[in-house]
PDB file of N, CA and C in Angstrom:
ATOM      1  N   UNK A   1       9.675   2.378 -36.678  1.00  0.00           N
ATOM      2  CA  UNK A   1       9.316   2.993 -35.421  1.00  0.00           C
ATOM      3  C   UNK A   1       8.095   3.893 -35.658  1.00  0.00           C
ATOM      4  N   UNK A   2       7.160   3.681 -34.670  1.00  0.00           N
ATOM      5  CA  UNK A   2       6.165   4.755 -34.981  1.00  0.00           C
ATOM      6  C   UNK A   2       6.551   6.278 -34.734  1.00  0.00           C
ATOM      7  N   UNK A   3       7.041   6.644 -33.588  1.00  0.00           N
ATOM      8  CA  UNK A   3       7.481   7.650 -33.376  1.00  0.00           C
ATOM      9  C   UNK A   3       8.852   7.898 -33.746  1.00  0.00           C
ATOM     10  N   UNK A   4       9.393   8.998 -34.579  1.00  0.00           N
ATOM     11  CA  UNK A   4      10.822   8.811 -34.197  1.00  0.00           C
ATOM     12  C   UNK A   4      11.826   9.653 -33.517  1.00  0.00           C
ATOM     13  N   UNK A   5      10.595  10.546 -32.790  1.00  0.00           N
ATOM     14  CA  UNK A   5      11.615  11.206 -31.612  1.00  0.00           C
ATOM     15  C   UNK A   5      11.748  10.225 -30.566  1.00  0.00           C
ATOM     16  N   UNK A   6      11.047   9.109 -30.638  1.00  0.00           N
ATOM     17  CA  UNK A   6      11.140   8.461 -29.095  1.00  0.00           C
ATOM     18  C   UNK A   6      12.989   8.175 -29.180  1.00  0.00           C
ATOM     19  N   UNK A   7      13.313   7.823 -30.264  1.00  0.00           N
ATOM     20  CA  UNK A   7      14.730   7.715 -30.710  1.00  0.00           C
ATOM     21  C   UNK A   7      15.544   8.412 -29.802  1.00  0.00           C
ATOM     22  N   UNK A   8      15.446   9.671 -29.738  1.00  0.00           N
ATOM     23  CA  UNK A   8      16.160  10.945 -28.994  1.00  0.00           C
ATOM     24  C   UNK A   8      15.945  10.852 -27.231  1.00  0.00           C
ATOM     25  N   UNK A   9      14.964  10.243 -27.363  1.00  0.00           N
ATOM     26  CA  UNK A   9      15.069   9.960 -25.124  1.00  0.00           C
ATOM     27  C   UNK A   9      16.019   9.511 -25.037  1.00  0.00           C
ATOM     28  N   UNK A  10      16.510   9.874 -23.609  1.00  0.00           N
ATOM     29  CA  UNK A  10      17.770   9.724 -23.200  1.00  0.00           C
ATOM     30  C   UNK A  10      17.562   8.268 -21.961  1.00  0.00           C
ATOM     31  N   UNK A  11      18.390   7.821 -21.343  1.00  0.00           N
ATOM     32  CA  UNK A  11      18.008   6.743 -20.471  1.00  0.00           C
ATOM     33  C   UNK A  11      17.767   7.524 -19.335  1.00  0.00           C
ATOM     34  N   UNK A  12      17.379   6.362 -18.516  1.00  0.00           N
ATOM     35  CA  UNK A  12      16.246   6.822 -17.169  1.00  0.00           C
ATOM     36  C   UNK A  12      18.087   6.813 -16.380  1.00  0.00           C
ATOM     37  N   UNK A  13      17.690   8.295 -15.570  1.00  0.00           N
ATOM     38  CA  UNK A  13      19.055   8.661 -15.087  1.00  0.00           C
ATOM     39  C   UNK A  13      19.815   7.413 -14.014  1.00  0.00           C
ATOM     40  N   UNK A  14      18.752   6.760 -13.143  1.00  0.00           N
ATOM     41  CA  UNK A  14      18.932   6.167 -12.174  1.00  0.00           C
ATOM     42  C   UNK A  14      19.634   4.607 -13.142  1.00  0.00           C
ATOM     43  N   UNK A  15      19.302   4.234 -13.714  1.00  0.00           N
ATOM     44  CA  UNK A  15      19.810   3.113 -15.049  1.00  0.00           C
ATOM     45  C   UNK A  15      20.911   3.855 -15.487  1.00  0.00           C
ATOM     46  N   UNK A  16      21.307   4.884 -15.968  1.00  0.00           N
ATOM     47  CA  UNK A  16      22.563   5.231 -15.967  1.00  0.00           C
ATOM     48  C   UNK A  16      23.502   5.276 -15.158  1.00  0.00           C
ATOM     49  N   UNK A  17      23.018   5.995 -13.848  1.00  0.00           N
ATOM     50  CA  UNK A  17      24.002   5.592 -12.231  1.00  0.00           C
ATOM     51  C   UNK A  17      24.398   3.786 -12.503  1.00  0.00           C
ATOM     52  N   UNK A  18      23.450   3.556 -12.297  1.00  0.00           N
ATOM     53  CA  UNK A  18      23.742   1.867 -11.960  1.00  0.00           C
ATOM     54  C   UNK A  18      24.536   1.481 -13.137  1.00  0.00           C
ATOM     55  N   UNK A  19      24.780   1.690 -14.083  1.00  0.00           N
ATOM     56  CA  UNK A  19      25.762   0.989 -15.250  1.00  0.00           C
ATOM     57  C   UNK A  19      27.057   1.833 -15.208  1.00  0.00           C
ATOM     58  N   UNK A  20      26.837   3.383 -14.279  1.00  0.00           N
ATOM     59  CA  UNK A  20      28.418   3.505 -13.932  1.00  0.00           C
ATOM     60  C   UNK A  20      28.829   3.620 -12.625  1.00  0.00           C
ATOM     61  N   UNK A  21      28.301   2.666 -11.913  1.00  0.00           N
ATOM     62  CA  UNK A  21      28.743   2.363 -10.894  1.00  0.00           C
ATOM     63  C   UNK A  21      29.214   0.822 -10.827  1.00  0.00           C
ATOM     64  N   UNK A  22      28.745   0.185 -11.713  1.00  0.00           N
ATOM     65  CA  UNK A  22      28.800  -1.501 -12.096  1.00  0.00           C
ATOM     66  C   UNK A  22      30.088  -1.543 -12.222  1.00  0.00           C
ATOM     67  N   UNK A  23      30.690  -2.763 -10.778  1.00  0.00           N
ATOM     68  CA  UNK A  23      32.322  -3.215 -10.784  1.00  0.00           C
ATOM     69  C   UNK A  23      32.781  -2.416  -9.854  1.00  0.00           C
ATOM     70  N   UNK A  24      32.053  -1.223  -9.338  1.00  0.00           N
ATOM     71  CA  UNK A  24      32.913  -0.724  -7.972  1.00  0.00           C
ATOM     72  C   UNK A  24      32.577  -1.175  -6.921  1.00  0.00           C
ATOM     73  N   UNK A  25      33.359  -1.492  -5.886  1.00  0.00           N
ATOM     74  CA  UNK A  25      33.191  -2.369  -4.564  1.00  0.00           C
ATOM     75  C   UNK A  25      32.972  -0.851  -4.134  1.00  0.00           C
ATOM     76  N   UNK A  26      31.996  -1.064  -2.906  1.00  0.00           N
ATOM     77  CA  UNK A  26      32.394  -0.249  -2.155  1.00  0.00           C
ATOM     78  C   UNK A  26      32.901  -0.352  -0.848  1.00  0.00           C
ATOM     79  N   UNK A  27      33.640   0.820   0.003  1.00  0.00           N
ATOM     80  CA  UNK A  27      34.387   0.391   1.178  1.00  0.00           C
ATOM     81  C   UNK A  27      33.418  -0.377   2.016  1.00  0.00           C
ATOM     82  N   UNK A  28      34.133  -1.399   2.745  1.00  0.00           N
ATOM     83  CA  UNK A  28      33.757  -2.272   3.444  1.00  0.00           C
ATOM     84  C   UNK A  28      33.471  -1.593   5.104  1.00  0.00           C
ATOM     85  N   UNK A  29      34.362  -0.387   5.167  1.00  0.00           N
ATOM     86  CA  UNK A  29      34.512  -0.160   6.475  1.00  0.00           C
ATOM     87  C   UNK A  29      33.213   1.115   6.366  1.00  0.00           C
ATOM     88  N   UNK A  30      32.853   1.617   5.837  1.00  0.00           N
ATOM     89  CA  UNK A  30      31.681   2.539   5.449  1.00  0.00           C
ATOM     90  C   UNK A  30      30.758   2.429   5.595  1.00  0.00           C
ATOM     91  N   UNK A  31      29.539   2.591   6.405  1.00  0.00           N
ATOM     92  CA  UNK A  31      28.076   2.560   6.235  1.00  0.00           C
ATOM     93  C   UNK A  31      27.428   2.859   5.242  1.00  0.00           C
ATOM     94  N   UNK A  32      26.914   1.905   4.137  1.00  0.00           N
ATOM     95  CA  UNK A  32      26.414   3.056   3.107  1.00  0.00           C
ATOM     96  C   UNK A  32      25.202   4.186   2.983  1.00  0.00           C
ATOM     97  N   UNK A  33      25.119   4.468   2.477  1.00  0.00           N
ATOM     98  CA  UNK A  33      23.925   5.588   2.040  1.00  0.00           C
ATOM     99  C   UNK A  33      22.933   5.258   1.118  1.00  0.00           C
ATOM    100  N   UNK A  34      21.776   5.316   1.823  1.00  0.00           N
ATOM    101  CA  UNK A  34      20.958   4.313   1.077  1.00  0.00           C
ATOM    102  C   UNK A  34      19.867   5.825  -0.010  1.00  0.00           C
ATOM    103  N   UNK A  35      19.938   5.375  -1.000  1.00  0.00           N
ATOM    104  CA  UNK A  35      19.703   6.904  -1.875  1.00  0.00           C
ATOM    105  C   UNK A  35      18.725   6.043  -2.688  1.00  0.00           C
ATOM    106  N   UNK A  36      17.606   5.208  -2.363  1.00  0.00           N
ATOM    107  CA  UNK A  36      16.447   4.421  -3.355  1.00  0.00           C
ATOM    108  C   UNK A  36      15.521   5.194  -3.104  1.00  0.00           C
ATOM    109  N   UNK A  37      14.356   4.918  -3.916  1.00  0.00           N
ATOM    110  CA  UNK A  37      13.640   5.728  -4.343  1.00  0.00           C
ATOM    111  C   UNK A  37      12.146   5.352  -4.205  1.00  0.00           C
ATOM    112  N   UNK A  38      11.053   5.850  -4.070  1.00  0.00           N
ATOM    113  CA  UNK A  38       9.842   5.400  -4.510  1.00  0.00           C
ATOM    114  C   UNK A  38       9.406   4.790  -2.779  1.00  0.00           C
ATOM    115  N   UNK A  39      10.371   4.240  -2.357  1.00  0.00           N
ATOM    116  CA  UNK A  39       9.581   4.050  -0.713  1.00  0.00           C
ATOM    117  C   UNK A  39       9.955   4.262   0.759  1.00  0.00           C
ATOM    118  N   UNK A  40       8.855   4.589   1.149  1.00  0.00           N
ATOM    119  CA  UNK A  40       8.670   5.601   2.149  1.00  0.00           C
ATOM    120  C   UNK A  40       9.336   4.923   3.301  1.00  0.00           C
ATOM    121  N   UNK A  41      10.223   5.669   4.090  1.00  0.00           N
ATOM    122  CA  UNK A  41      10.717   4.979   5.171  1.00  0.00           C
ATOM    123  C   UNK A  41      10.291   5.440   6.275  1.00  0.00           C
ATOM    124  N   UNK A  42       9.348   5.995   6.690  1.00  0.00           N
ATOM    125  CA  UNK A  42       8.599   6.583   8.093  1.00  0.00           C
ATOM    126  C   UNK A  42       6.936   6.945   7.467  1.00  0.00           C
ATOM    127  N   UNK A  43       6.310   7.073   8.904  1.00  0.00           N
ATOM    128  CA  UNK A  43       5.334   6.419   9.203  1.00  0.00           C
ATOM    129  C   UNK A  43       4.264   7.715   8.615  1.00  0.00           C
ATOM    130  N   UNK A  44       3.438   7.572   7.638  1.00  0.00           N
ATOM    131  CA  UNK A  44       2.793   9.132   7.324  1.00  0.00           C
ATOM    132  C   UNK A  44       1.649   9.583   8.253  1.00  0.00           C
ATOM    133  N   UNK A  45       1.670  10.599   8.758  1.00  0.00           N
ATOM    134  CA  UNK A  45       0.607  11.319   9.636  1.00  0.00           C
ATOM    135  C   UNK A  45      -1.146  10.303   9.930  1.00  0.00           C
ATOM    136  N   UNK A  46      -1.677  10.166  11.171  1.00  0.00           N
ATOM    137  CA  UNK A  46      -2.822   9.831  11.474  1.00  0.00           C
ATOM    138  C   UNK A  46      -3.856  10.447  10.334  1.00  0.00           C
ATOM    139  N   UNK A  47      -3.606  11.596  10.119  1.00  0.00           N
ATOM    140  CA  UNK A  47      -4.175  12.411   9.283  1.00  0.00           C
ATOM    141  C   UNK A  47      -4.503  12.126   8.048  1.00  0.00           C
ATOM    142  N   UNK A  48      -3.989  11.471   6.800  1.00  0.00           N
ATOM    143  CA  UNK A  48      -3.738  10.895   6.213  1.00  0.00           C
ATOM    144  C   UNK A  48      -4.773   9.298   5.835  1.00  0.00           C
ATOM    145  N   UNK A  49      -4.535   8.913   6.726  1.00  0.00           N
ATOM    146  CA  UNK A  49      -5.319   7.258   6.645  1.00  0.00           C
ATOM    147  C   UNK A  49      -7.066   7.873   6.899  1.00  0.00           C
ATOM    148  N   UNK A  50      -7.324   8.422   8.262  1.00  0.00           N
ATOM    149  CA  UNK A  50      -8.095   9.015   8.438  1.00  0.00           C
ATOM    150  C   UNK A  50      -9.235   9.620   7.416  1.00  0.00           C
ATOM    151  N   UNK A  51      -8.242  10.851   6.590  1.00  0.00           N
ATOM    152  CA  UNK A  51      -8.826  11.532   5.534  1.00  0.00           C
ATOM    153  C   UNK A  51     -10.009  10.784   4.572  1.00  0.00           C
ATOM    154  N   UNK A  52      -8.783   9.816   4.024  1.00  0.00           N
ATOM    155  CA  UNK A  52      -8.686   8.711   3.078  1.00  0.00           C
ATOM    156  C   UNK A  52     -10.263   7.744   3.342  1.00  0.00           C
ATOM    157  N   UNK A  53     -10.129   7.475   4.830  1.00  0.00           N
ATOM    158  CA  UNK A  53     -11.013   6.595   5.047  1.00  0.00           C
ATOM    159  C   UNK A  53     -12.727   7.434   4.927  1.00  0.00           C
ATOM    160  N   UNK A  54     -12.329   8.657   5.317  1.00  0.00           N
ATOM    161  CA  UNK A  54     -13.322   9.377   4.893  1.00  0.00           C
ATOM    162  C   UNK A  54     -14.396   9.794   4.011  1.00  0.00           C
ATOM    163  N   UNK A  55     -13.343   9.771   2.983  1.00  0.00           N
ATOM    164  CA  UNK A  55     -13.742   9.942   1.921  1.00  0.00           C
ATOM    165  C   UNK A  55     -13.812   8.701   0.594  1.00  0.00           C
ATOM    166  N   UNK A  56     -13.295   7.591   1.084  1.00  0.00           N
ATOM    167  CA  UNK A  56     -13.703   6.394   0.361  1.00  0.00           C
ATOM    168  C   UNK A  56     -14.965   6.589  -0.675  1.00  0.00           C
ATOM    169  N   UNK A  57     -15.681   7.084  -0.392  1.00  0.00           N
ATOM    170  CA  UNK A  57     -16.503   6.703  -1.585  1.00  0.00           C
ATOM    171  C   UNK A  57     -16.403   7.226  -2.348  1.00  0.00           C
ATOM    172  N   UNK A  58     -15.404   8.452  -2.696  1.00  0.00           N
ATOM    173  CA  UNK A  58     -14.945   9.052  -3.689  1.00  0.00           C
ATOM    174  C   UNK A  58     -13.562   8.430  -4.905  1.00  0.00           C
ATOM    175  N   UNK A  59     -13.636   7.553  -4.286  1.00  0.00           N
ATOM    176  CA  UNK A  59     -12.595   7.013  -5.211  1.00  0.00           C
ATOM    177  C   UNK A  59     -12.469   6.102  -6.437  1.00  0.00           C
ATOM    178  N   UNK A  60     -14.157   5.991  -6.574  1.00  0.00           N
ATOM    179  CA  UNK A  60     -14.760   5.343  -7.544  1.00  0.00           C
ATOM    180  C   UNK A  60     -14.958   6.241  -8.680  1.00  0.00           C
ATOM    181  N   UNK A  61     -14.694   7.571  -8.722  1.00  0.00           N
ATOM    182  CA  UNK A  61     -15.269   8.665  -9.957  1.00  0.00           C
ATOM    183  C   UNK A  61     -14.041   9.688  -9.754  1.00  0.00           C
ATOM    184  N   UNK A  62     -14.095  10.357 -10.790  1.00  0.00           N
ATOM    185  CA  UNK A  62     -13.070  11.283 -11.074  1.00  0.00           C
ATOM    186  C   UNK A  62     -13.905  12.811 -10.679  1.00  0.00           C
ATOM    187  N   UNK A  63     -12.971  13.571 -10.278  1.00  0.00           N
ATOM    188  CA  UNK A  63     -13.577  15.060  -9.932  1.00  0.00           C
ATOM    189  C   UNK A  63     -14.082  16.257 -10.932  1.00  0.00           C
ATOM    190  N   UNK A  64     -14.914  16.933 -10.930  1.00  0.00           N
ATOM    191  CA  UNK A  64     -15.984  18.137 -11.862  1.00  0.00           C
ATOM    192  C   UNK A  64     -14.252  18.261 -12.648  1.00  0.00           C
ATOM    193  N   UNK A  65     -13.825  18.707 -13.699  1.00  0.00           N
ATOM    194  CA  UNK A  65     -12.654  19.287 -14.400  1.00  0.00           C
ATOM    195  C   UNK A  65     -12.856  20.484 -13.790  1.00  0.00           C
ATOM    196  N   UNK A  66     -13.268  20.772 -13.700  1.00  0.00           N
ATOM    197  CA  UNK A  66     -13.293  22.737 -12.802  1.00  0.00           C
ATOM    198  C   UNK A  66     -12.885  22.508 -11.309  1.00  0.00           C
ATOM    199  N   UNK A  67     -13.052  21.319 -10.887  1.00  0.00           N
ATOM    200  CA  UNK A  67     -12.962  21.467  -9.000  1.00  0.00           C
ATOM    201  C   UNK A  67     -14.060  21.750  -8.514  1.00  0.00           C
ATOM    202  N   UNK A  68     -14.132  21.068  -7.394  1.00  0.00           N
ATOM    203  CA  UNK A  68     -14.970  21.208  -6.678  1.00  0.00           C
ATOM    204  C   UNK A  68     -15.479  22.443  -6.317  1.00  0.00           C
ATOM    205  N   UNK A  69     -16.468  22.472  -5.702  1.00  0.00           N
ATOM    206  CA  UNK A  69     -16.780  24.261  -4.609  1.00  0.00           C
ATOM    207  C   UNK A  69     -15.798  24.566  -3.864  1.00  0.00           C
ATOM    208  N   UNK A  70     -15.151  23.308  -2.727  1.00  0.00           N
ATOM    209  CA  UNK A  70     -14.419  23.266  -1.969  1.00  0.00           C
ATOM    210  C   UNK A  70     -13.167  23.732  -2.222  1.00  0.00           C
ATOM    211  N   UNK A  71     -12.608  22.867  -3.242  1.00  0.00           N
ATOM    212  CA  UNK A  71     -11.149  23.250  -3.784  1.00  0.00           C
ATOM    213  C   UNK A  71     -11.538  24.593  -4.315  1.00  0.00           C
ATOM    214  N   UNK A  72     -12.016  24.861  -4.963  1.00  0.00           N
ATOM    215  CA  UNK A  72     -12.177  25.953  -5.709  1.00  0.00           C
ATOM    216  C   UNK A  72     -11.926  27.756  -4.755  1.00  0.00           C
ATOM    217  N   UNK A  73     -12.188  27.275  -3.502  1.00  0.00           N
ATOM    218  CA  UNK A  73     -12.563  28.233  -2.488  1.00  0.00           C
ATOM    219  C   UNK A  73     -11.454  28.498  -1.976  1.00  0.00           C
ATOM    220  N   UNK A  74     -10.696  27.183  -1.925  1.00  0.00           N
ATOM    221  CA  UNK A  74      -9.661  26.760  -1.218  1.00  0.00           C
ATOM    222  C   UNK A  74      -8.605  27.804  -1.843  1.00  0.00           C
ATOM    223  N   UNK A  75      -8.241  26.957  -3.155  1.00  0.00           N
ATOM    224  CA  UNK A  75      -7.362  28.051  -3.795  1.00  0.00           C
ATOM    225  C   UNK A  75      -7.766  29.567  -3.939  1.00  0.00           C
ATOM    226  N   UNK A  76      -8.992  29.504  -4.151  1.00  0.00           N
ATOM    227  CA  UNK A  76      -9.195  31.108  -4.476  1.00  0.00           C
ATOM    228  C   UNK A  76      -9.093  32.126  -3.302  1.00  0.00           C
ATOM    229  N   UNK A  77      -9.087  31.302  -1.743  1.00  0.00           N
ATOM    230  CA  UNK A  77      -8.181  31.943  -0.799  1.00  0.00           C
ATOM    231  C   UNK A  77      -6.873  31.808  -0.377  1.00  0.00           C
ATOM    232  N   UNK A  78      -6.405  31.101  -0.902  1.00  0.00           N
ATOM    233  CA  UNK A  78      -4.820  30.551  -0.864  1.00  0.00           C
ATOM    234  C   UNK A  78      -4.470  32.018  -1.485  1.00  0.00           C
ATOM    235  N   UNK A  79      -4.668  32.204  -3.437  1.00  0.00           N
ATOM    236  CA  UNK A  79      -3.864  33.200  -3.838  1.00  0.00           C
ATOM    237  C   UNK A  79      -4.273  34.790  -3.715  1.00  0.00           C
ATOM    238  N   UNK A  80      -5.728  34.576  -2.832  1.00  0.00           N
ATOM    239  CA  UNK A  80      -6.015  35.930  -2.197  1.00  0.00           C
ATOM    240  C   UNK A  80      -5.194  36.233  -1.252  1.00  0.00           C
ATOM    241  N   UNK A  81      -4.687  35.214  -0.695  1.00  0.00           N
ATOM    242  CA  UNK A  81      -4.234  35.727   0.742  1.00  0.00           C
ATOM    243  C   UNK A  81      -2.606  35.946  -0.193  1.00  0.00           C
ATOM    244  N   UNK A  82      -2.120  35.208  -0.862  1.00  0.00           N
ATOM    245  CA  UNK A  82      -0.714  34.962  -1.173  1.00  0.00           C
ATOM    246  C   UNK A  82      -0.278  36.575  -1.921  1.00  0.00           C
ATOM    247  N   UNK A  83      -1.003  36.588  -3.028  1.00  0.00           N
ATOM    248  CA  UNK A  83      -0.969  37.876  -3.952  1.00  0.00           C
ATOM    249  C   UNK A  83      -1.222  39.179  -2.811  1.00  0.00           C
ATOM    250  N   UNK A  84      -1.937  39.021  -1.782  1.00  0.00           N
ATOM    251  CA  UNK A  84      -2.149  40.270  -1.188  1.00  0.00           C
ATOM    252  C   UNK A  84      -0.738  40.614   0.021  1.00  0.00           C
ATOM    253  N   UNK A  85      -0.583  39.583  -0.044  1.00  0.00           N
ATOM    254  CA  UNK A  85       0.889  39.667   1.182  1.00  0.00           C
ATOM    255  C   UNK A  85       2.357  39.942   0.243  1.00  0.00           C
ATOM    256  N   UNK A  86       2.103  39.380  -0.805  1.00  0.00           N
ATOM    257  CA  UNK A  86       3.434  40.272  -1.960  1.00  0.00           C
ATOM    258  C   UNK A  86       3.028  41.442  -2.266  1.00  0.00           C
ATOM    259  N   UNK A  87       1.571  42.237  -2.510  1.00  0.00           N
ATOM    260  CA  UNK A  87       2.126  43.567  -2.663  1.00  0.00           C
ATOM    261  C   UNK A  87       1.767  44.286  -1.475  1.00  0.00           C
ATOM    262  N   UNK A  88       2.005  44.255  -0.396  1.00  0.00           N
ATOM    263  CA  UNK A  88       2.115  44.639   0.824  1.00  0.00           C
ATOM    264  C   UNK A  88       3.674  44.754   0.964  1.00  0.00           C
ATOM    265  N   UNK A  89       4.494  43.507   0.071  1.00  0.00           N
ATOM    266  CA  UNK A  89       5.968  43.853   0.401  1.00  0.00           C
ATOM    267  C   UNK A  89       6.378  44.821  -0.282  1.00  0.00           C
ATOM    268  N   UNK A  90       5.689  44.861  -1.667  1.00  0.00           N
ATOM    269  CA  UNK A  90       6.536  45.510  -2.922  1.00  0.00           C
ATOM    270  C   UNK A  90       6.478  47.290  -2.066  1.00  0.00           C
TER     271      UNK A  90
END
């Protein structure tokens, strides 16, 4: 083995459900509960596709490692505003 902590991972939890649930019927008279994963069952915001389509030509290159101006502004008023409204509580 190249690695030999990979040894020590544990199984993917959802592969564990399913091998102890393997052989139980479930009630027939029950609606089940559908608990899968990974896809989306409602419709995501206009907003969204929109954005996306917007900005298409960005999806050919990866972003500055520092962030943009934009983002950069963004957050740096996000935790101005955030940090200044916690010690207003304290």
């Amino acid at each position: 083995m190249i690695n030999d902590r990979l040894a020590a991972l544990t199984d993917y939890p959802f592969r564990r459900l399913a091998d102890l649930l393997d052989g139980i019927d479930p009630p027939t008279d029950v609606p089940p509960l559908i608990m899968s994963i990974g896809e989306p069952k409602h419709r995501y915001p206009d907003l969204v596709s929109e954005t996306l389509a917007a900005h298409a030509d960005g999806w050919g290159k990866y972003p500055p490692t520092i962030g943009t101006p934009a983002f950069r502004a963004a957050v740096s008023g996000w935790l101005t505003r955030r940090h200044r409204s916690a010690q207003r509580a304290n």
